[in-house]
Protein backbone atom coordinates (compact mmCIF):
# COMPACT_ATOMS: atom_id res chain seq x y z
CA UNK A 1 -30.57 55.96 5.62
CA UNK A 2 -33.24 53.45 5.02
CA UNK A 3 -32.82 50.82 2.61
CA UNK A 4 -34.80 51.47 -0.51
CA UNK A 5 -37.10 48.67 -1.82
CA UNK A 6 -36.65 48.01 -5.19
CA UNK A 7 -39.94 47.61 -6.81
CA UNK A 8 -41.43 46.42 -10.61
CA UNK A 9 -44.54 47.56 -11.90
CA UNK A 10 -46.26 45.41 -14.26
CA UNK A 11 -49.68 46.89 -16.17
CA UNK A 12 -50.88 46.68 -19.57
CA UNK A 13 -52.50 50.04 -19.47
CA UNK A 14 -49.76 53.14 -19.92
CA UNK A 15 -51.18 55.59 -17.99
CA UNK A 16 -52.20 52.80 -14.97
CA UNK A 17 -48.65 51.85 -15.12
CA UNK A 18 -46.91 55.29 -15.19
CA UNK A 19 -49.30 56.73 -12.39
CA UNK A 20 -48.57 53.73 -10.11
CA UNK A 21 -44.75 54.18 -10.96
CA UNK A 22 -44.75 58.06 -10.53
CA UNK A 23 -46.76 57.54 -7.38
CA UNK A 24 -44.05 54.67 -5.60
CA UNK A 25 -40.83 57.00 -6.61
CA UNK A 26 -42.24 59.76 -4.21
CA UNK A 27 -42.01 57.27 -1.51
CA UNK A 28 -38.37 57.66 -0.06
CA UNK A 29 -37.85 54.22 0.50
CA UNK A 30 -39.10 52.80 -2.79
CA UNK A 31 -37.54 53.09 -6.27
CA UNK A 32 -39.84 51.69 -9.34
CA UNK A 33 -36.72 49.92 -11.79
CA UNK A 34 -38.42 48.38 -14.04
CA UNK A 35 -41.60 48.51 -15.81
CA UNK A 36 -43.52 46.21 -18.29
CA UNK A 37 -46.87 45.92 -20.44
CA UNK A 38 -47.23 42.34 -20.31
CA UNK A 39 -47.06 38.81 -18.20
CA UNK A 40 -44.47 37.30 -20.40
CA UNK A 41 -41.58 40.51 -19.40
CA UNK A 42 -42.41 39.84 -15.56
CA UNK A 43 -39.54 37.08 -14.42
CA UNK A 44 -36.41 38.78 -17.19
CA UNK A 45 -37.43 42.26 -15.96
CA UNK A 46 -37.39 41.52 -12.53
CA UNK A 47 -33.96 39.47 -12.28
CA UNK A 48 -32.39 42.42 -14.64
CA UNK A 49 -33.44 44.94 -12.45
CA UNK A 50 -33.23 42.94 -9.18
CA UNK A 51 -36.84 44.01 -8.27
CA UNK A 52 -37.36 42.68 -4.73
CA UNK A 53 -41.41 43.45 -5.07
CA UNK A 54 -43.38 42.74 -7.88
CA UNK A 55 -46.71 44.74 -8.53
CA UNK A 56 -48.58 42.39 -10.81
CA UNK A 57 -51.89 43.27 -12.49
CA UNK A 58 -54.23 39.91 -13.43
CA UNK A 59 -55.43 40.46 -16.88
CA UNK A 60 -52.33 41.39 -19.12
CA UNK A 61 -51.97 40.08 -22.87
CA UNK A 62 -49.24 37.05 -23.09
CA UNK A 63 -48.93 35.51 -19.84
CA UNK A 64 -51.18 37.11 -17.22
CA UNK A 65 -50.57 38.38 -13.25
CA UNK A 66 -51.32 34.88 -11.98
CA UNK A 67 -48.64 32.80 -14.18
CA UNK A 68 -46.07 35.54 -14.08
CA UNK A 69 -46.71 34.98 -10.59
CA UNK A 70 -45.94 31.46 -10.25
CA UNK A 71 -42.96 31.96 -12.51
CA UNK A 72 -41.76 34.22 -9.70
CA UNK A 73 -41.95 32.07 -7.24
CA UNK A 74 -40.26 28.83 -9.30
CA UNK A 75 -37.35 31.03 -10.55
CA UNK A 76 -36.66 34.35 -8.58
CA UNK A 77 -38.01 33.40 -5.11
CA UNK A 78 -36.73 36.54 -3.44
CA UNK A 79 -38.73 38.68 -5.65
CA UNK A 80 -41.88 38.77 -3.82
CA UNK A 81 -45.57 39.15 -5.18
CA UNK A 82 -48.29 41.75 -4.47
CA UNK A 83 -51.41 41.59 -7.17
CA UNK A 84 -52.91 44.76 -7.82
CA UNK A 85 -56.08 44.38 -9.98
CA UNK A 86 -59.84 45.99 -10.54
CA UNK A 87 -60.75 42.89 -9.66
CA UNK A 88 -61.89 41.91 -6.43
CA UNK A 89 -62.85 38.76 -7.23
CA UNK A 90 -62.50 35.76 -4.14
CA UNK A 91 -61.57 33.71 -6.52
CA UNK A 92 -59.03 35.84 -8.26
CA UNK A 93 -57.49 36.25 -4.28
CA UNK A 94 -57.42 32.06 -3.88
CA UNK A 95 -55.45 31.56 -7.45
CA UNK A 96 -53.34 34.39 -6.32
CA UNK A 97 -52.13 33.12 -3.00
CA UNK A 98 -51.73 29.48 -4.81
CA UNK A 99 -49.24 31.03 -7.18
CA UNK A 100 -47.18 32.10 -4.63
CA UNK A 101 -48.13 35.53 -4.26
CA UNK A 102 -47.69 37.51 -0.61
CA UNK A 103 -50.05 40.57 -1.31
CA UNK A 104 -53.56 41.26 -2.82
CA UNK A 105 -54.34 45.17 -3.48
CA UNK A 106 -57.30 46.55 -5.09
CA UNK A 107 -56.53 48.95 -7.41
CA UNK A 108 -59.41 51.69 -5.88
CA UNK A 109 -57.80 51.41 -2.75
CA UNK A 110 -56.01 54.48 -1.30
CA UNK A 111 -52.61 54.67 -2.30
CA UNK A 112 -51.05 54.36 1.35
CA UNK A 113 -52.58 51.18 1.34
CA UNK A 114 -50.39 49.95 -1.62
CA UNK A 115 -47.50 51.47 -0.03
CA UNK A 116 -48.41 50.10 3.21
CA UNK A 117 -48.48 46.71 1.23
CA UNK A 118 -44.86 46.67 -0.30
CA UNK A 119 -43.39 48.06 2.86
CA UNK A 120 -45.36 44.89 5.21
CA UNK A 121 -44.20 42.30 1.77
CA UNK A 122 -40.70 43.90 1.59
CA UNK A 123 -40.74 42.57 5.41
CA UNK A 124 -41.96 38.94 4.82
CA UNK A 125 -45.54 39.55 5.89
CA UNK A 126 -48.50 39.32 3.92
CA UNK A 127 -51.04 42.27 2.85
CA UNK A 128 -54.50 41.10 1.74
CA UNK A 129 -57.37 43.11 1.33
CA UNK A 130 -59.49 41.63 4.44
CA UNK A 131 -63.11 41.83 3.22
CA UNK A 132 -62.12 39.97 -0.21
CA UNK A 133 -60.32 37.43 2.44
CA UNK A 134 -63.63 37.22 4.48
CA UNK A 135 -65.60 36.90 1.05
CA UNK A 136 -62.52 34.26 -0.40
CA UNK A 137 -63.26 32.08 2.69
CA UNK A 138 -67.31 32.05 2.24
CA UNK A 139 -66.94 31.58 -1.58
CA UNK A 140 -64.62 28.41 -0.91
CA UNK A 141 -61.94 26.86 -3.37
CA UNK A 142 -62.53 26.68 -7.07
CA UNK A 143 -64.92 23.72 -7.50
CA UNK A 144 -64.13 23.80 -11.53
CA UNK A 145 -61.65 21.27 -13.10
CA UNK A 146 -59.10 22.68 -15.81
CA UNK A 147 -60.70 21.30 -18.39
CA UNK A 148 -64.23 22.80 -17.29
CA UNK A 149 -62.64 25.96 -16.84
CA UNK A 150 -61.36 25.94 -20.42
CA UNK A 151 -64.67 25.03 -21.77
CA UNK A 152 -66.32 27.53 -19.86
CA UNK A 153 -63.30 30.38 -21.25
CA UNK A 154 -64.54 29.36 -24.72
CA UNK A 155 -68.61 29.06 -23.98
CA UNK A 156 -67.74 33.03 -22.57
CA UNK A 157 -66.94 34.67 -25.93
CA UNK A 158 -70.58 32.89 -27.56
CA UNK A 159 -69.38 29.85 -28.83
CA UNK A 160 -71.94 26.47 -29.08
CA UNK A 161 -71.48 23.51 -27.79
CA UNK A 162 -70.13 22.42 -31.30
CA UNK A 163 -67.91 25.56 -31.52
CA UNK A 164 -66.27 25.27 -28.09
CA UNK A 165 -65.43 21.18 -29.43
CA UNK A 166 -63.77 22.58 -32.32
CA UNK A 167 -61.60 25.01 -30.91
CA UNK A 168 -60.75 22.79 -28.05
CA UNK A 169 -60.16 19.74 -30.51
CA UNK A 170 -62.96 17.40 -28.17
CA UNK A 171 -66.00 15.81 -28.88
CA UNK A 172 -69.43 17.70 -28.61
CA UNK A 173 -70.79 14.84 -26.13
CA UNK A 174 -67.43 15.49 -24.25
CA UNK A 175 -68.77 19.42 -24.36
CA UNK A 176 -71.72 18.86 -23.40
CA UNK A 177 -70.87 16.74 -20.24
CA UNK A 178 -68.01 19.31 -19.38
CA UNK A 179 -70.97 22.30 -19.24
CA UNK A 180 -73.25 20.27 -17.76
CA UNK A 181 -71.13 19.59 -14.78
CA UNK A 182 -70.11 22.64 -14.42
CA UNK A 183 -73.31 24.36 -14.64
CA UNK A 184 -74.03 21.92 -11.31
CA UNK A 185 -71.04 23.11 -9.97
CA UNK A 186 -71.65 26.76 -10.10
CA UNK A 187 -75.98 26.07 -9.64
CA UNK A 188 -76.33 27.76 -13.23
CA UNK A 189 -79.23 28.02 -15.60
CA UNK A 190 -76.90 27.64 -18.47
CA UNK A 191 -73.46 27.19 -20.16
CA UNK A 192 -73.47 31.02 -20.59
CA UNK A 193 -74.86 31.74 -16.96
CA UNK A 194 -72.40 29.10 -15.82
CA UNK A 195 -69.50 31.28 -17.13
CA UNK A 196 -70.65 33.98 -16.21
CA UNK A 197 -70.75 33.10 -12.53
CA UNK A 198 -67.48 31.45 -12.80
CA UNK A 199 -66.01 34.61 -14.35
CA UNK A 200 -67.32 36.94 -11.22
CA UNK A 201 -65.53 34.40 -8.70
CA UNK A 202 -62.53 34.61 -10.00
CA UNK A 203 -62.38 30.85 -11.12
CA UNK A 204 -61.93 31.02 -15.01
């Protein structure tokens, strides 16, 4: 009998979650034992369960896909990583493989791809989705400091220049030199435009 791969499913949406996990259980060599709404559950559900493969969505509330990620990596290393988002962002794909993670799914992709991409992870390989690898090696690295990024975060839900130094606890001229390299960085019009294109790489 085959060995069964033991699989967690992490999503903050019920019904994504429960499909994926319904879906995976059909497989006869892959068992879904544990399940979780959110980013900060990933690493205590997975070392309870012993999940071997971690299915990771980006965006969840408390720590997202990416972090949860990296905290696999630091403190259950044998747990291995696929991301499975709606976002097929290059960007997204680069911060991905930087946090340790071995597999990058789309979630519109057919579902024998996903189980294609546990079974290949399970193994040691890799799985990544090869036009968003083509597209992750024109895009290039994330040009973006941390700081820039977390300006731009802010500058993304409408906040001013004197807003975003607020929040952030910095200056407004610090602000403003933040944007304006960034908006060089990304060849923006604007703060807002700069965010925007940093958002739709993947780099915020």
């Amino acid at each position: 009998m085959a060995e069964v791969i033991r699989v967690l499913v992490a999503d903050d949406q019920a019904l994504v979650r429960g499909g994926l996990a319904a879906m995976l259980n059909l497989e006869p060599d892959i068992e879904v034992v544990a399940e979780v709404a959110s980013g900060d559950r990933v690493l205590a559900a997975a070392s309870e369960a012993k999940a071997e493969v971690a299915l990771l969505d980006v965006q969840m509330p408390g720590t997202d896909g990416l972090t949860a990620a990296a905290e696999l990596r630091t403190h259950l290393p044998a747990c291995r990583v696929i991301i499975c988002t709606t976002f097929g962002r290059p960007g997204y794909l680069t911060r991905a493989m930087a946090a340790g993670a071995s597999g990058f799914v789309l979630k519109d992709a057919p579902p024998e791809q996903l189980v294609d991409a546990i079974r290949r992870v399970h193994a040691g390989l890799r799985a990544i989705n090869p036009e968003l690898a083509a597209e992750s090696m024109v895009t290039g690295a994330n040009p973006l400091t941390e700081r820039e990024r977390e300006v731009l975060r802010t500058a993304r839900e409408g906040h001013t220049a004197a807003e975003i130094a607020k929040v952030l606890h910095l200056s407004s001229g610090t602000v403003r030199n933040h944007l304006s390299s960034a908006i060089g960085k990304t060849n923006a019009s604007s703060g807002a435009d700069a965010a925007r294109i940093a958002d739709n790489n993947g780099w915020l």
